[in-house]
Structure formats: C-alpha cells, structure tokens
Protein backbone atom coordinates (compact mmCIF):
# COMPACT_ATOMS: atom_id res chain seq x y z
CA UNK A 1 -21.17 -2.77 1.11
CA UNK A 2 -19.81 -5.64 -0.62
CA UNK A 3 -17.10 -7.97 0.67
CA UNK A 4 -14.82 -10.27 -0.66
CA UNK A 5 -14.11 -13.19 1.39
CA UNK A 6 -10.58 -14.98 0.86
CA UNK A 7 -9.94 -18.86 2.33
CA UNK A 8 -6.30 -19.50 3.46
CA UNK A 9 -5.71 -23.15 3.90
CA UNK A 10 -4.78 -23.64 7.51
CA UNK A 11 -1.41 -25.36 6.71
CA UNK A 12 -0.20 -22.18 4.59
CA UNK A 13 -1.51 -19.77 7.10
CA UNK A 14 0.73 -21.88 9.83
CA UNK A 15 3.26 -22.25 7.80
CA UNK A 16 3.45 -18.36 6.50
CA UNK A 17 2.60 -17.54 10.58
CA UNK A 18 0.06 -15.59 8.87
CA UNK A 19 -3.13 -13.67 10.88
CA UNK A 20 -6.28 -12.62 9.74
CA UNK A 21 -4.48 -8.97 10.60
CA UNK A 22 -1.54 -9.82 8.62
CA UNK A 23 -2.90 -10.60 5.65
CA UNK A 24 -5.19 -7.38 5.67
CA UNK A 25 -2.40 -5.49 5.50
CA UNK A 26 0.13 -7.12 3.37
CA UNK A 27 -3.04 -7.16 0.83
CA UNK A 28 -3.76 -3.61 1.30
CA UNK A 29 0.56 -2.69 0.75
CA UNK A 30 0.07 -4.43 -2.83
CA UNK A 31 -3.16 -2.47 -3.49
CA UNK A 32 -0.84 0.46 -2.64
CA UNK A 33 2.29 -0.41 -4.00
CA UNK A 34 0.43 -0.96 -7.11
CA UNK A 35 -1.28 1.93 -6.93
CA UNK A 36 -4.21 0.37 -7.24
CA UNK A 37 -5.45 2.27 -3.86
CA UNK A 38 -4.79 5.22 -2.07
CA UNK A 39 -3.50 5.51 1.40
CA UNK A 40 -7.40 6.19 3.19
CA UNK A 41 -8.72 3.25 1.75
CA UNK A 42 -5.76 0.79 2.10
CA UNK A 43 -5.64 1.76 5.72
CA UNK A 44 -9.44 1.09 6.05
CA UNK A 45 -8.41 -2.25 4.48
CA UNK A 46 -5.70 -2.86 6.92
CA UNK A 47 -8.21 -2.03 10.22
CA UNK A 48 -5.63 0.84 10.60
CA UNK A 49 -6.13 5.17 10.82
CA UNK A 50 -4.48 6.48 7.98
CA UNK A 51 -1.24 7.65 10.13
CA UNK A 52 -1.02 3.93 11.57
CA UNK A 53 -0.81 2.62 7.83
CA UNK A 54 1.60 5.10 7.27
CA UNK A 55 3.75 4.39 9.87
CA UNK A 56 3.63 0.31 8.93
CA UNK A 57 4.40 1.31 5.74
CA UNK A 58 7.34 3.19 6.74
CA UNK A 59 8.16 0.31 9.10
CA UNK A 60 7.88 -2.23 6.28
CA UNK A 61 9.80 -0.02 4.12
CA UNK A 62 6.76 -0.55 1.39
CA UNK A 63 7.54 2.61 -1.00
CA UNK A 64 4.94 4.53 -2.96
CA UNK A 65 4.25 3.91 -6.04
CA UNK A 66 6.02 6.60 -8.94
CA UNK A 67 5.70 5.84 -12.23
CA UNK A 68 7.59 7.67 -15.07
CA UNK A 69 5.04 10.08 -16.34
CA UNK A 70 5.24 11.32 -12.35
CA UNK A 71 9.00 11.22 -12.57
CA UNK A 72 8.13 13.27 -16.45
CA UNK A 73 5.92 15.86 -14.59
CA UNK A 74 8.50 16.50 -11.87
CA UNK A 75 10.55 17.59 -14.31
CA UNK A 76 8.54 20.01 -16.17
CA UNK A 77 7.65 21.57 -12.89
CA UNK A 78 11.44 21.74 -11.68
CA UNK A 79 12.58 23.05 -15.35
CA UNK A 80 9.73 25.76 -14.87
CA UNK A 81 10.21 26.62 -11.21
CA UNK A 82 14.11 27.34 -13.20
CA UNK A 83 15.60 24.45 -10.94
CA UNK A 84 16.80 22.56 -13.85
C-alpha cells in the first residue's frame, strides 16, 4: 500500500486546533464532497466504520455530492415511473 504523507506546520495546526484525526476526516469529506471517493473508502480514510463516517457527515452537515446529469436521470426515471 502506498501512503501519502502530509506536513502541517505546527503553528497552523495550533492555530486551526487541528489533530492528526481531524484532518483525516475533513480530507476524506472533500474527497467525498467532491466525489472524488465513495463513502467505504473515505471512512477508511477517516479511521472511521462506514456508519461512523456517516453519522459525522450527517453531524457536519457535509452533503453528497449530485451533479446535474444525476438530477437529469432522476427525472427520466420519475417521468417513466408516470410521476412527472
């Protein structure tokens, strides 16, 4: 496995009140909130079970990513389900 380690200067980490912990998770809430990850692996990111992450992300009121072409597909299935 390959690992990326990431240097905070101690003055921004103090400053930000930022743990180790912390900034596993706020990092793996971008990668989600991006959509660059899935839940499974953000929360493996995060040192968290997938329900855990869930429930931080719920807590942090982080919201998943939707793009328009999801929003476009919602549709179609709504006008064919005769919803719409």
């Amino acid at each position: 496995m390959r690992s990326i380690n990431v240097e905070v200067p101690d003055a921004t980490a103090a400053a930000a009140k930022l743990t180790p912990e912390e900034a596993r998770l706020w990092l793996a809430f971008s990668l989600y909130r991006e959509g660059r990850l899935s839940t499974g692996p953000c929360a493996e990111l995060a040192g968290l079970d997938r329900r855990a992450f869930l429930d931080e992300l719920a807590r942090h009121r982080v919201e998943a990513p939707y793009a328009v072409s999801d929003w476009e597909a919602d549709v179609a299935t709504l006008q064919k389900l005769g919803h719409l």
